[in-house]
PDB file of N, CA and C in Angstrom:
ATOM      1  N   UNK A   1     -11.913  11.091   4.321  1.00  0.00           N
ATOM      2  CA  UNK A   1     -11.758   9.855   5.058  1.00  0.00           C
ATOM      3  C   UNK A   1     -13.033   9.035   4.997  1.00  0.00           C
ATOM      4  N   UNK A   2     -14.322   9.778   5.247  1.00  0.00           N
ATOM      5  CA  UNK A   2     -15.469   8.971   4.859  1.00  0.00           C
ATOM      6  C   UNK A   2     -15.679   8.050   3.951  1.00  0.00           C
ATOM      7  N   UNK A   3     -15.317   9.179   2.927  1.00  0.00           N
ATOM      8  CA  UNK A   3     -15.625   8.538   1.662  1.00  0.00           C
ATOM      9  C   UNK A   3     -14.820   7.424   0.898  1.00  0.00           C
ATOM     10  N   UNK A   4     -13.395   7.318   1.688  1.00  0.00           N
ATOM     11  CA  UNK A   4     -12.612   6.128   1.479  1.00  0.00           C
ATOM     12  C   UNK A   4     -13.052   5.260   2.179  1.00  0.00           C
ATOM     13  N   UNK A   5     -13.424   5.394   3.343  1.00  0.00           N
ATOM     14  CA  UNK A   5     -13.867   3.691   4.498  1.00  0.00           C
ATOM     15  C   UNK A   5     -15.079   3.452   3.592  1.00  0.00           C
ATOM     16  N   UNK A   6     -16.320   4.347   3.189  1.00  0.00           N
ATOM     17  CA  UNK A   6     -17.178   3.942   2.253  1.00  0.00           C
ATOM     18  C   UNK A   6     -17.037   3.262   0.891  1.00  0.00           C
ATOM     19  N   UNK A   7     -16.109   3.465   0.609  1.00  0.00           N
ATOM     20  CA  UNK A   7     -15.478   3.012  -0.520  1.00  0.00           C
ATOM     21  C   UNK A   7     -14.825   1.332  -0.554  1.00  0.00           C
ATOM     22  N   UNK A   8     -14.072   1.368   0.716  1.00  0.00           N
ATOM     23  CA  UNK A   8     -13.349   0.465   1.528  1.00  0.00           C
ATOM     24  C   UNK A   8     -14.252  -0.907   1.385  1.00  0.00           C
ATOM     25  N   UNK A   9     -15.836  -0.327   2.022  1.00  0.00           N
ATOM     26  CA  UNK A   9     -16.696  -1.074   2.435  1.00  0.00           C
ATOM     27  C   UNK A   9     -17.560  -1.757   1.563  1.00  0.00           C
ATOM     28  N   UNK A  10     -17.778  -0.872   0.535  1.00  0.00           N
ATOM     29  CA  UNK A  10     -18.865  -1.053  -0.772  1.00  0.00           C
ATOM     30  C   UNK A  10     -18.500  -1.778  -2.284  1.00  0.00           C
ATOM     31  N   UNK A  11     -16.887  -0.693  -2.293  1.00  0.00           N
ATOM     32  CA  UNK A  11     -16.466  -1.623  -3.609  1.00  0.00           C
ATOM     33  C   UNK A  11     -14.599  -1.656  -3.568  1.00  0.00           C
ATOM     34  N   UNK A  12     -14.519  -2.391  -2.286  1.00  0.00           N
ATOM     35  CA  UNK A  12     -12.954  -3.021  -2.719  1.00  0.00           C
ATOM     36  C   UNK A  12     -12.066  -3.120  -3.205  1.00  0.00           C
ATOM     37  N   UNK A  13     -12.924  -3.584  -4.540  1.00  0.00           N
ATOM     38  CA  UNK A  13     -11.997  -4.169  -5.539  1.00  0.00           C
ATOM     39  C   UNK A  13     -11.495  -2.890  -6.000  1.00  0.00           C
ATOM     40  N   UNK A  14     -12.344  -2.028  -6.954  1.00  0.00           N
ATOM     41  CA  UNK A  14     -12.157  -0.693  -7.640  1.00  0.00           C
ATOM     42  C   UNK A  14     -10.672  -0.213  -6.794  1.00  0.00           C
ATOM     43  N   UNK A  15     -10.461   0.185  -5.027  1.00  0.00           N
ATOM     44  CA  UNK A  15      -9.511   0.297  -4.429  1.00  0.00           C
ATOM     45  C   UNK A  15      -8.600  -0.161  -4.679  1.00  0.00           C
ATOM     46  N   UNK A  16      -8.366  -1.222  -4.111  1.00  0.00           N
ATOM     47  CA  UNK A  16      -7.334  -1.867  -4.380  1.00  0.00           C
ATOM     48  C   UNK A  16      -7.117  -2.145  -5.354  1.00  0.00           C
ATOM     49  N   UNK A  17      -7.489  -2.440  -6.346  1.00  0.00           N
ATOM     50  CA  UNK A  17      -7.031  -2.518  -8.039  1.00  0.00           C
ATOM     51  C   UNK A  17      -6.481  -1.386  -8.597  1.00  0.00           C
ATOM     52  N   UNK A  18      -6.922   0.287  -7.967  1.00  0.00           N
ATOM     53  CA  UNK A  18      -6.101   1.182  -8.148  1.00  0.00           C
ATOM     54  C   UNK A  18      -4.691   1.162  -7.911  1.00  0.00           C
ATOM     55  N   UNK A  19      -4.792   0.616  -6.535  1.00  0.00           N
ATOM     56  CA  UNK A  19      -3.100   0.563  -5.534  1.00  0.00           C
ATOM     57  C   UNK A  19      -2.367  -0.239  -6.087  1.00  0.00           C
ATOM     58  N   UNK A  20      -2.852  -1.306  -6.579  1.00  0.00           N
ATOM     59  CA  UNK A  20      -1.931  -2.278  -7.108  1.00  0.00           C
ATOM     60  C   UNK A  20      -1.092  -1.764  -8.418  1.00  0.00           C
ATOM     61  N   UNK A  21      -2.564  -1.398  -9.244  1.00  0.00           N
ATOM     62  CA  UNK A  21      -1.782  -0.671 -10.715  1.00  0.00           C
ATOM     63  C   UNK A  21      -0.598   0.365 -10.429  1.00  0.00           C
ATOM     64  N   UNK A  22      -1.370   1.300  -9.747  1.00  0.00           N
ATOM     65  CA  UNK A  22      -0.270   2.499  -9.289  1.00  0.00           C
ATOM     66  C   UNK A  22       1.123   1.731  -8.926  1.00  0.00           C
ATOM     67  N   UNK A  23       0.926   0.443  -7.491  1.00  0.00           N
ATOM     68  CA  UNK A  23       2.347  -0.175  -7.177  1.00  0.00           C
ATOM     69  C   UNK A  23       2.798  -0.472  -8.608  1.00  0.00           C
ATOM     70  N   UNK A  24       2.372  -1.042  -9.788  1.00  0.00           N
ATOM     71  CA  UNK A  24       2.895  -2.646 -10.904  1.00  0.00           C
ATOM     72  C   UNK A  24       4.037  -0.824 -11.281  1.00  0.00           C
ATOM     73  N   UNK A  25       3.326   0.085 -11.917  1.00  0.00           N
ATOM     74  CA  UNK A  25       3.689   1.497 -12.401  1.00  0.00           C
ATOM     75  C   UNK A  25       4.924   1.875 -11.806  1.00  0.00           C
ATOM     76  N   UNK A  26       4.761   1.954 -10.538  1.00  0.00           N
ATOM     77  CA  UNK A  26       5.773   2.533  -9.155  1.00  0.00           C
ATOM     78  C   UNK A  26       7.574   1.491  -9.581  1.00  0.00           C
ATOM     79  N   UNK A  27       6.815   0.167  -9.546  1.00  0.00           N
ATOM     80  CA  UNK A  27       7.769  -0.160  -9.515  1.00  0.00           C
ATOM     81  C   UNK A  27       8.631  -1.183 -10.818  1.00  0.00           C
ATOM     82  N   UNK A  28       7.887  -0.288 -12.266  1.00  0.00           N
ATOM     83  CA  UNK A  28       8.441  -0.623 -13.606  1.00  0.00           C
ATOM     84  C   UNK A  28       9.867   0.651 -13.698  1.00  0.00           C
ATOM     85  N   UNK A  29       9.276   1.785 -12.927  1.00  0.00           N
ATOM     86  CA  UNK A  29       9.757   2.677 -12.798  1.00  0.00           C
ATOM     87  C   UNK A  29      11.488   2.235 -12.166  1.00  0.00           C
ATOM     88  N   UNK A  30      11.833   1.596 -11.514  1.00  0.00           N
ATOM     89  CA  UNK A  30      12.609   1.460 -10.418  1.00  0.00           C
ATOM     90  C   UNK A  30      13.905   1.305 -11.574  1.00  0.00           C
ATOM     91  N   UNK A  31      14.798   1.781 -11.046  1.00  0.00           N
ATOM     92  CA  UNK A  31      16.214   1.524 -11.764  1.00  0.00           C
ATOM     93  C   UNK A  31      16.927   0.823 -11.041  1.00  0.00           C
ATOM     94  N   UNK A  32      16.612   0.439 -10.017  1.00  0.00           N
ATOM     95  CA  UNK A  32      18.041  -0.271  -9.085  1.00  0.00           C
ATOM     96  C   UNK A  32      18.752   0.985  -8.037  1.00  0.00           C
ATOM     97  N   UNK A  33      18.304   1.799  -8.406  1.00  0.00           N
ATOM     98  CA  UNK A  33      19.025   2.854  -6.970  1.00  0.00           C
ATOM     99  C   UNK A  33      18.214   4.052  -7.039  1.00  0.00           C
ATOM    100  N   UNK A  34      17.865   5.035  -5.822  1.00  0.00           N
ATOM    101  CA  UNK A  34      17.557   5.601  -5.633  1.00  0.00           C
ATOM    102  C   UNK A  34      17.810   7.317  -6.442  1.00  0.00           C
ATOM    103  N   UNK A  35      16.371   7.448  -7.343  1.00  0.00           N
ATOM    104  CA  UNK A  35      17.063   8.836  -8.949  1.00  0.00           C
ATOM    105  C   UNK A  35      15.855   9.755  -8.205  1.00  0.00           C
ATOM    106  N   UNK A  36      16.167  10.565  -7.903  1.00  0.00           N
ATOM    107  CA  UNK A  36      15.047  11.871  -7.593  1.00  0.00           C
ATOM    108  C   UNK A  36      14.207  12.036  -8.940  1.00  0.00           C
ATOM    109  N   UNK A  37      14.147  11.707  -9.670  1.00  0.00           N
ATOM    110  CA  UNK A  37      13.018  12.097 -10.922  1.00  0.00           C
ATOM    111  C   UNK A  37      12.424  10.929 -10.909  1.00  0.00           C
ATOM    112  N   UNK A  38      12.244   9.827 -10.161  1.00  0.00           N
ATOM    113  CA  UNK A  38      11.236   8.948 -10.473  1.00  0.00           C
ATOM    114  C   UNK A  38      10.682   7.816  -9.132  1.00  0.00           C
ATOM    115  N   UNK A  39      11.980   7.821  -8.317  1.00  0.00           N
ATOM    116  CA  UNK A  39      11.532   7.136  -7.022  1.00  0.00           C
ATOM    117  C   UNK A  39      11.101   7.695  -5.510  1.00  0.00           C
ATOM    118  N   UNK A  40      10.781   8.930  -5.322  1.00  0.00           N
ATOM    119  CA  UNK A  40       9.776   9.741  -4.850  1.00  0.00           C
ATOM    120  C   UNK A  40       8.387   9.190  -4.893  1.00  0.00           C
ATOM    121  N   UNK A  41       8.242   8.763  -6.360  1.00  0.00           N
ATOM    122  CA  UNK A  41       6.967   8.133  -6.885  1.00  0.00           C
ATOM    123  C   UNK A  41       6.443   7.019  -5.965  1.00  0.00           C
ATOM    124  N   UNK A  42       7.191   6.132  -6.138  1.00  0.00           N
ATOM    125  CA  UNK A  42       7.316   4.392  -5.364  1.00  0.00           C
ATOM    126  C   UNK A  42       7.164   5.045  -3.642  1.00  0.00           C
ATOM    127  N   UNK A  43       7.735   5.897  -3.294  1.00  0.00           N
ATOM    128  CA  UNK A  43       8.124   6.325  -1.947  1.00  0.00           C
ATOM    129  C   UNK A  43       6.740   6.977  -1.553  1.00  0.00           C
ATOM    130  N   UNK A  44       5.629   7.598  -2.376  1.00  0.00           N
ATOM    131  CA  UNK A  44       4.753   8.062  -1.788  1.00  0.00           C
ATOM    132  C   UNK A  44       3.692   7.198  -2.000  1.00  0.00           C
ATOM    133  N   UNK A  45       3.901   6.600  -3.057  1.00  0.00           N
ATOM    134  CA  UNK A  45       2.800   5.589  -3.004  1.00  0.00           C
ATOM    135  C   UNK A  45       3.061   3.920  -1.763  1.00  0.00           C
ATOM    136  N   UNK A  46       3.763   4.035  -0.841  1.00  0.00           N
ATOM    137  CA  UNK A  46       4.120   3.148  -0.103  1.00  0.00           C
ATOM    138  C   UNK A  46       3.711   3.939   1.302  1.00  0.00           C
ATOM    139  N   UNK A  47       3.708   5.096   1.173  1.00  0.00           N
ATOM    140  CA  UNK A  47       3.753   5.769   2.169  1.00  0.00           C
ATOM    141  C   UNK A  47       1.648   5.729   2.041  1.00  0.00           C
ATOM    142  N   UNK A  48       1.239   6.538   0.964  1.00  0.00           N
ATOM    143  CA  UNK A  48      -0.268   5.917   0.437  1.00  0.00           C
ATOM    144  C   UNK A  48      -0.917   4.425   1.285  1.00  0.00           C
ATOM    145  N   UNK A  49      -0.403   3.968   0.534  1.00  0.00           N
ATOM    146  CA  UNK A  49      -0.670   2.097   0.909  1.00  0.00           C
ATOM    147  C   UNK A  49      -0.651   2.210   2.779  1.00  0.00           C
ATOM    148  N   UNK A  50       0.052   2.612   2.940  1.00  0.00           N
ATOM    149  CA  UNK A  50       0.331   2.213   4.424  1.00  0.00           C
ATOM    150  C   UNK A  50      -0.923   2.715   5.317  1.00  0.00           C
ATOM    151  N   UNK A  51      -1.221   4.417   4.785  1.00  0.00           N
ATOM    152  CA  UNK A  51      -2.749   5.071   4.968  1.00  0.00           C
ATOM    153  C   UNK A  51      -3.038   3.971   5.137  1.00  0.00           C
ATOM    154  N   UNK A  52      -4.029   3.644   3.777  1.00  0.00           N
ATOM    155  CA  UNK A  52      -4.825   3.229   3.304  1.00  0.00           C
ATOM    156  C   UNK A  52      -5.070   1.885   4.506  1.00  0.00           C
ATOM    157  N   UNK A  53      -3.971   1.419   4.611  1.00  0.00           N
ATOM    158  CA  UNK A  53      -4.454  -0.327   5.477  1.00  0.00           C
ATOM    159  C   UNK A  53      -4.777   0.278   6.419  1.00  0.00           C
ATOM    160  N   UNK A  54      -4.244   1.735   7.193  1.00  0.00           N
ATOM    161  CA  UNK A  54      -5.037   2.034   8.648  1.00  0.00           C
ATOM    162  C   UNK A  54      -6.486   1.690   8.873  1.00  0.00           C
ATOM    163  N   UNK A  55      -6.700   2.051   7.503  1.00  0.00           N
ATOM    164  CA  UNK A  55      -8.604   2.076   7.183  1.00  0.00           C
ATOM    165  C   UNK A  55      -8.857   0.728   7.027  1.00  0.00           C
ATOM    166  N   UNK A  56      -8.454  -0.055   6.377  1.00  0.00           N
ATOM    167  CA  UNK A  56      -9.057  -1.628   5.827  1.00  0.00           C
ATOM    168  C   UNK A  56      -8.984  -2.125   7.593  1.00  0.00           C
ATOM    169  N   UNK A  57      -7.550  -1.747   8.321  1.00  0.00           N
ATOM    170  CA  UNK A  57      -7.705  -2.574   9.423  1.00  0.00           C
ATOM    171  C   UNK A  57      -8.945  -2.117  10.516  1.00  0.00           C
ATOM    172  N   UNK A  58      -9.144  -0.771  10.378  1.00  0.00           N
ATOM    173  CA  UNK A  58     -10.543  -0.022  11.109  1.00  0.00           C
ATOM    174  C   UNK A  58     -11.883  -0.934  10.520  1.00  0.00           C
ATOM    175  N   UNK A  59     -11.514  -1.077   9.151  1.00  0.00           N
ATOM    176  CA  UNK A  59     -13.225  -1.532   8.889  1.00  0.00           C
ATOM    177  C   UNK A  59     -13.095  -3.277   9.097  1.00  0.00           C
ATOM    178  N   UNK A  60     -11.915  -4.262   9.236  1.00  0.00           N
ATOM    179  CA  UNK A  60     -12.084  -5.395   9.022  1.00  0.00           C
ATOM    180  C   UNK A  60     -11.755  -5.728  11.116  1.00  0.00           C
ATOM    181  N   UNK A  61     -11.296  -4.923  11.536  1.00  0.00           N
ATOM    182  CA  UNK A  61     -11.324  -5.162  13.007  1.00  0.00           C
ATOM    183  C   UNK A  61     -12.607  -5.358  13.926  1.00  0.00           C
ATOM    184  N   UNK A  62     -12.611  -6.964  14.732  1.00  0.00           N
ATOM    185  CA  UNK A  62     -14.141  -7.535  15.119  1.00  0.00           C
ATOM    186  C   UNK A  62     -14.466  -6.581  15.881  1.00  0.00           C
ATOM    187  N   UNK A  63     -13.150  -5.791  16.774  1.00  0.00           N
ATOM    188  CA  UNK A  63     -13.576  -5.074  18.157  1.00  0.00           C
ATOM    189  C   UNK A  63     -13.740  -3.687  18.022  1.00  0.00           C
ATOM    190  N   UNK A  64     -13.666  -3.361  16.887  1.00  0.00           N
ATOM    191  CA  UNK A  64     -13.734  -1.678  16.563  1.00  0.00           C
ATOM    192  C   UNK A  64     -15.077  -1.241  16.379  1.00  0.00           C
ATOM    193  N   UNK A  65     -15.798   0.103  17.207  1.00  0.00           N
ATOM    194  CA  UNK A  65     -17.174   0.341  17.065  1.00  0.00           C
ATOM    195  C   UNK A  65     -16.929   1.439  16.984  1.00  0.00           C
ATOM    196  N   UNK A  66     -17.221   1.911  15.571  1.00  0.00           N
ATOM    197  CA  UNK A  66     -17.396   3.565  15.213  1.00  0.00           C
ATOM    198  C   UNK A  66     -18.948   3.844  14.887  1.00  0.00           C
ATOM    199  N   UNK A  67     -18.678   5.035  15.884  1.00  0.00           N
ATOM    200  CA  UNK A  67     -20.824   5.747  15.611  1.00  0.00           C
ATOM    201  C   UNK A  67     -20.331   5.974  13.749  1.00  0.00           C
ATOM    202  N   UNK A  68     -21.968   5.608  13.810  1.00  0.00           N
ATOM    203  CA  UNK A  68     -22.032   5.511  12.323  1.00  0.00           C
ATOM    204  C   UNK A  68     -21.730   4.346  11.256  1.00  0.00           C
ATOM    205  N   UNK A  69     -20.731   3.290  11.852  1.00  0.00           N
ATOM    206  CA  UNK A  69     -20.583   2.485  10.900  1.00  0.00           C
ATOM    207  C   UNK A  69     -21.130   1.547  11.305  1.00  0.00           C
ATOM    208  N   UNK A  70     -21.659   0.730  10.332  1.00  0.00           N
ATOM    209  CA  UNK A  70     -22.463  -0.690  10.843  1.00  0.00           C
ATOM    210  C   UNK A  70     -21.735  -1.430  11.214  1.00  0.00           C
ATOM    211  N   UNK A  71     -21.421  -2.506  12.044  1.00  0.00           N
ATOM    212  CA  UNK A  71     -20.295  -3.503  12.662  1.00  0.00           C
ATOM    213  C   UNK A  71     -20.002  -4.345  11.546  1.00  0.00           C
ATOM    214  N   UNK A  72     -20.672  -4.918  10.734  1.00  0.00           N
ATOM    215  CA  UNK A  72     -20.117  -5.577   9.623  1.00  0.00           C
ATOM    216  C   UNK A  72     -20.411  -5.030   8.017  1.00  0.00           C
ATOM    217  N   UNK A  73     -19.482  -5.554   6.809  1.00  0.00           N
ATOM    218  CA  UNK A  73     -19.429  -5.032   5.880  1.00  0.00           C
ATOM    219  C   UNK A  73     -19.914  -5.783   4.611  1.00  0.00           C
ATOM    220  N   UNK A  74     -20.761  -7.109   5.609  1.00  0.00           N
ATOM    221  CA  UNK A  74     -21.111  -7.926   4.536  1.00  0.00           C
ATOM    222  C   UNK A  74     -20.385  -8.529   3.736  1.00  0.00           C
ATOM    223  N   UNK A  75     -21.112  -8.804   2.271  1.00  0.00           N
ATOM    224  CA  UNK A  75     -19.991  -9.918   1.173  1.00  0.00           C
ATOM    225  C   UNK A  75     -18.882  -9.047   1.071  1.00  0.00           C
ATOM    226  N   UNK A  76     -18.855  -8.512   0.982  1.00  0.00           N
ATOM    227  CA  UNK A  76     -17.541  -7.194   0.947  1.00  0.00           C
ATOM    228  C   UNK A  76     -16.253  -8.148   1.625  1.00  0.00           C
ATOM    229  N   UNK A  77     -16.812  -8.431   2.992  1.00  0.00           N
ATOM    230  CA  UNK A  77     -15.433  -8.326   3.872  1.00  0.00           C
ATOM    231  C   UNK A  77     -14.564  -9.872   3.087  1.00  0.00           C
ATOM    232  N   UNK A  78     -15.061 -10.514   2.630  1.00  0.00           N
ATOM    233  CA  UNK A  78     -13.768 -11.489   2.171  1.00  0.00           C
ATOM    234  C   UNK A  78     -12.972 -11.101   1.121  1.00  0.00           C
ATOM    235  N   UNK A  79     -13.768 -10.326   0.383  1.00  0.00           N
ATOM    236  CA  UNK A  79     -13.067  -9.822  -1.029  1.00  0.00           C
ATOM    237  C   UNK A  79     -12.198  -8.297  -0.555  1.00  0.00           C
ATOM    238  N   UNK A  80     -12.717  -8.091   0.341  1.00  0.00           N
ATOM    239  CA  UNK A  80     -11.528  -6.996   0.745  1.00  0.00           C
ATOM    240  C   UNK A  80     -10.084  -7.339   1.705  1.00  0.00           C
ATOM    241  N   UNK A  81     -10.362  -8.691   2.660  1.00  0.00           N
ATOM    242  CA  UNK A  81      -9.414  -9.139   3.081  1.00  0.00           C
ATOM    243  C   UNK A  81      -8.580  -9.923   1.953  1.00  0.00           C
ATOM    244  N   UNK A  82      -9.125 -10.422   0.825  1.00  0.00           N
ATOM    245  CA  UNK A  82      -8.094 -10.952   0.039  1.00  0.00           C
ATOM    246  C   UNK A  82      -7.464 -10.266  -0.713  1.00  0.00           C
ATOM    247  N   UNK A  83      -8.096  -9.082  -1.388  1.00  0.00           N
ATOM    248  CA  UNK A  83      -8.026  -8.156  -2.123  1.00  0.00           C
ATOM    249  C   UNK A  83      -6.184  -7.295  -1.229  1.00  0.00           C
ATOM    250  N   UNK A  84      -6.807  -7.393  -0.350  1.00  0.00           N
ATOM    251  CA  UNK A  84      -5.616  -6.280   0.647  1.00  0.00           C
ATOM    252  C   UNK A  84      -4.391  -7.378   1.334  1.00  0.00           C
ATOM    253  N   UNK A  85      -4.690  -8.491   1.560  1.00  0.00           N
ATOM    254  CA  UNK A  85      -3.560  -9.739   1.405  1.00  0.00           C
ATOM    255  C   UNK A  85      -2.787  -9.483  -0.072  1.00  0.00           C
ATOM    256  N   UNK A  86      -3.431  -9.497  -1.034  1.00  0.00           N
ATOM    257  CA  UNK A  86      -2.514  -9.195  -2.047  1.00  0.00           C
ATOM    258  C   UNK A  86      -2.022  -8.001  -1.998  1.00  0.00           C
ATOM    259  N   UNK A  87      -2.272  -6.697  -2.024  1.00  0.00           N
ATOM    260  CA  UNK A  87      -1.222  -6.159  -1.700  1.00  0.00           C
ATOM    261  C   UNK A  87      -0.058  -5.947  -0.780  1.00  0.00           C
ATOM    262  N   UNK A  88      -0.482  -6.194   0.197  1.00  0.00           N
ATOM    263  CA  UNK A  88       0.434  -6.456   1.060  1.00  0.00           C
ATOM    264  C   UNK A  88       1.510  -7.307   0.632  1.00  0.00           C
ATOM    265  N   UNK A  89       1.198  -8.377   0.488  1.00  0.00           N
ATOM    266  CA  UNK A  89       2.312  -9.574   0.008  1.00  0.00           C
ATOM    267  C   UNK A  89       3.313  -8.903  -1.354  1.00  0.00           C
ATOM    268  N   UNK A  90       2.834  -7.941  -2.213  1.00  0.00           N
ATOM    269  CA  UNK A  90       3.130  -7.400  -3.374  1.00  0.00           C
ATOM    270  C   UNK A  90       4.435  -5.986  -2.798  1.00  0.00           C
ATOM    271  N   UNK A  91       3.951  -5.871  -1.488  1.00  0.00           N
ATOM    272  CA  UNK A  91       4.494  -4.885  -0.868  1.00  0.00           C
ATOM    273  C   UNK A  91       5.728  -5.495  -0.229  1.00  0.00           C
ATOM    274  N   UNK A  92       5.252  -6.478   0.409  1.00  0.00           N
ATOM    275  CA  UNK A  92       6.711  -7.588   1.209  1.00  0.00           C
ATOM    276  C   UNK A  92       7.579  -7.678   0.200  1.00  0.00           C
ATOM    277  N   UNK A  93       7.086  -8.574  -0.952  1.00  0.00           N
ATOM    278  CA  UNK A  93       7.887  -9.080  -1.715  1.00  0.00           C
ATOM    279  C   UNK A  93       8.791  -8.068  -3.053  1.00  0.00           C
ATOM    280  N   UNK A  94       8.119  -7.280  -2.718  1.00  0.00           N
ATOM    281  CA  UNK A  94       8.738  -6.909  -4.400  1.00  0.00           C
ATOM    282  C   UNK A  94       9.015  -5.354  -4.155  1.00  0.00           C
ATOM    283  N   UNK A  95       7.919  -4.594  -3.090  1.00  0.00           N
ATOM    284  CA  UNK A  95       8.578  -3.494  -2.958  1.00  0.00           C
ATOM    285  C   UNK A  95       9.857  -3.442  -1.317  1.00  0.00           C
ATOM    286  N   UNK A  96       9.454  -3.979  -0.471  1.00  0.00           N
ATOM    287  CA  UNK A  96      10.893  -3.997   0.485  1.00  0.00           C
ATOM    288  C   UNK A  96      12.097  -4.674   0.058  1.00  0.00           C
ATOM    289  N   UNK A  97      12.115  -5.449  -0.947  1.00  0.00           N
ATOM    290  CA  UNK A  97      13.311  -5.320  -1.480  1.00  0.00           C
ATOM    291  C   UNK A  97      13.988  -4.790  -2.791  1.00  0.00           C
ATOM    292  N   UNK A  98      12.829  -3.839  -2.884  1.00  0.00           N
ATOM    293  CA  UNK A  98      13.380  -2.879  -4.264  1.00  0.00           C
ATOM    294  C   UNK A  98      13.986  -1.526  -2.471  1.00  0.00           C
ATOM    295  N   UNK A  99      13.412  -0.994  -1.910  1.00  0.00           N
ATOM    296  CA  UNK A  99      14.224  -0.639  -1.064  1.00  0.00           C
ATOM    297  C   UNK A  99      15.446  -0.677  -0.006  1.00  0.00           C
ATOM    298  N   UNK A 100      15.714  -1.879   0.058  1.00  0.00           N
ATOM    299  CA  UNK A 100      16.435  -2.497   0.676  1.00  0.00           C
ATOM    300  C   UNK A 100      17.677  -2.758  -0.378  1.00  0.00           C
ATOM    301  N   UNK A 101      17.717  -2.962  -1.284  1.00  0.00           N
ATOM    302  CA  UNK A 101      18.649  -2.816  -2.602  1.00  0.00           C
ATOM    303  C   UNK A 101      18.734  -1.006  -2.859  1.00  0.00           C
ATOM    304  N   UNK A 102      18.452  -0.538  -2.683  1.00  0.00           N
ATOM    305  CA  UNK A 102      18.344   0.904  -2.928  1.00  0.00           C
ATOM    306  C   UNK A 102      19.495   1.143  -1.828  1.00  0.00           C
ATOM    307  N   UNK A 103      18.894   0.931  -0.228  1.00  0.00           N
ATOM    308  CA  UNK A 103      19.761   1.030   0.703  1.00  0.00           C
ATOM    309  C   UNK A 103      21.232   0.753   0.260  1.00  0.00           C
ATOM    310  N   UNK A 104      21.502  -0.909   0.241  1.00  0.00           N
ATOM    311  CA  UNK A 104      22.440  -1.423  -0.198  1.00  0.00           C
ATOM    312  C   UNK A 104      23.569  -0.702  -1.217  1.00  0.00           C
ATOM    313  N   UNK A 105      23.135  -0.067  -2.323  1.00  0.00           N
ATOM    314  CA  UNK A 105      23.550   0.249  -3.169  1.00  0.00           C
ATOM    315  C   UNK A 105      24.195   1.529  -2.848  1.00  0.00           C
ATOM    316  N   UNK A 106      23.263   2.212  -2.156  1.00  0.00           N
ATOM    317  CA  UNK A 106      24.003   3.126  -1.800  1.00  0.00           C
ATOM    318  C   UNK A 106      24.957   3.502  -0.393  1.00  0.00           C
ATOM    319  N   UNK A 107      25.114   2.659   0.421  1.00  0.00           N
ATOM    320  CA  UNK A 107      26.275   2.248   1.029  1.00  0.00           C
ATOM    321  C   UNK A 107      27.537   1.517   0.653  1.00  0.00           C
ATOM    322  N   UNK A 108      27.023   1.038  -0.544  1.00  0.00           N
ATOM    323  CA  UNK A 108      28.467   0.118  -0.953  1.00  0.00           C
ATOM    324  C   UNK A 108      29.056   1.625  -1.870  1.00  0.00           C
ATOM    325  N   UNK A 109      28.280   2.304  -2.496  1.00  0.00           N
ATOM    326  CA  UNK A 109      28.355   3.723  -3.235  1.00  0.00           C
ATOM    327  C   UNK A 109      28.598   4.544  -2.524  1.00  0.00           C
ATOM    328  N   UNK A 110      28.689   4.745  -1.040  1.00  0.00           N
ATOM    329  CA  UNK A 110      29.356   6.042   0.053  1.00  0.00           C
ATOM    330  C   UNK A 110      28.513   6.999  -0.462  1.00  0.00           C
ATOM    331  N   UNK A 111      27.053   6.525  -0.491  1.00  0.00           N
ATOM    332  CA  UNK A 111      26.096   7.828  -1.098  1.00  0.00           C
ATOM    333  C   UNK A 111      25.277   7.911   0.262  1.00  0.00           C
ATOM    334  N   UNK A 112      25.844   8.235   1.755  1.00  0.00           N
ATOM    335  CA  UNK A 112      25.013   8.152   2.614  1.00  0.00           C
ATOM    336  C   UNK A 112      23.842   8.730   3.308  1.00  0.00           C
ATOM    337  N   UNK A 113      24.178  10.057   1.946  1.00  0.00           N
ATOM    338  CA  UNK A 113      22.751  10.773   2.091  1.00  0.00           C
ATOM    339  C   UNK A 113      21.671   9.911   1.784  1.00  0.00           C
ATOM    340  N   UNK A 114      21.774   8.983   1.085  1.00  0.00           N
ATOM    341  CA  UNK A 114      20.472   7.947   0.461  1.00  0.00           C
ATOM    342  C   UNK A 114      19.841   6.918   1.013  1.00  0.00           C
ATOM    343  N   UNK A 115      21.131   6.392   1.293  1.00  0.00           N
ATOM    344  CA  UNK A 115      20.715   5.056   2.241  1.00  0.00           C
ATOM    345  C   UNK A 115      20.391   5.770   3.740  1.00  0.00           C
TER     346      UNK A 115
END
């Protein structure tokens, strides 16, 4: 955990440029419905991402004081709030409705183990 908020704090980009690639990967992968050999993938890396903002919102929050961390993160903090706006938005847009079609699909399919 350290060593990610350090990470978080120092070099951003490297982060999030991982998450993103991993998401672009996650979700070339996607077939349109939910296949146990490949959308597990998308499913843990969303589950990942979600971590991950616990931390961006710990280090970019004005009112949060953790022993040990300095209160601000310097030039860092704009390039990590934009940096993590884009994923997010990448997450709204393109992965909740690759799930939400997953859902779909498999209710109109009486596959209700899925949806």
């Amino acid at each position: 955990v350290g060593l990610l908020v350090q990470e978080l704090r120092c070099a951003p980009l490297m982060v999030t440029r991982a998450l993103e690639d991993m998401l672009e990967l996650a979700l070339e992968m996607d077939t349109g419905r939910f296949v146990p050999s490949s959308s597990p993938t998308a499913l843990y890396l969303l589950r990942l991402i979600a971590r991950v903002e616990g931390y961006v919102l710990l280090i970019l929050s004005p009112s949060t004081r953790v022993r040990g961390l300095p209160d601000t993160i310097g030039t860092n903090e704009g390039l990590l709030r934009d940096r993590w706006e884009h994923v997010r938005t990448s997450v709204a847009t393109r992965v909740v409705p690759m799930l939400q079609s997953w859902c779909a699909r498999a209710v109109r399919e009486r596959q209700l183990h899925g949806a």
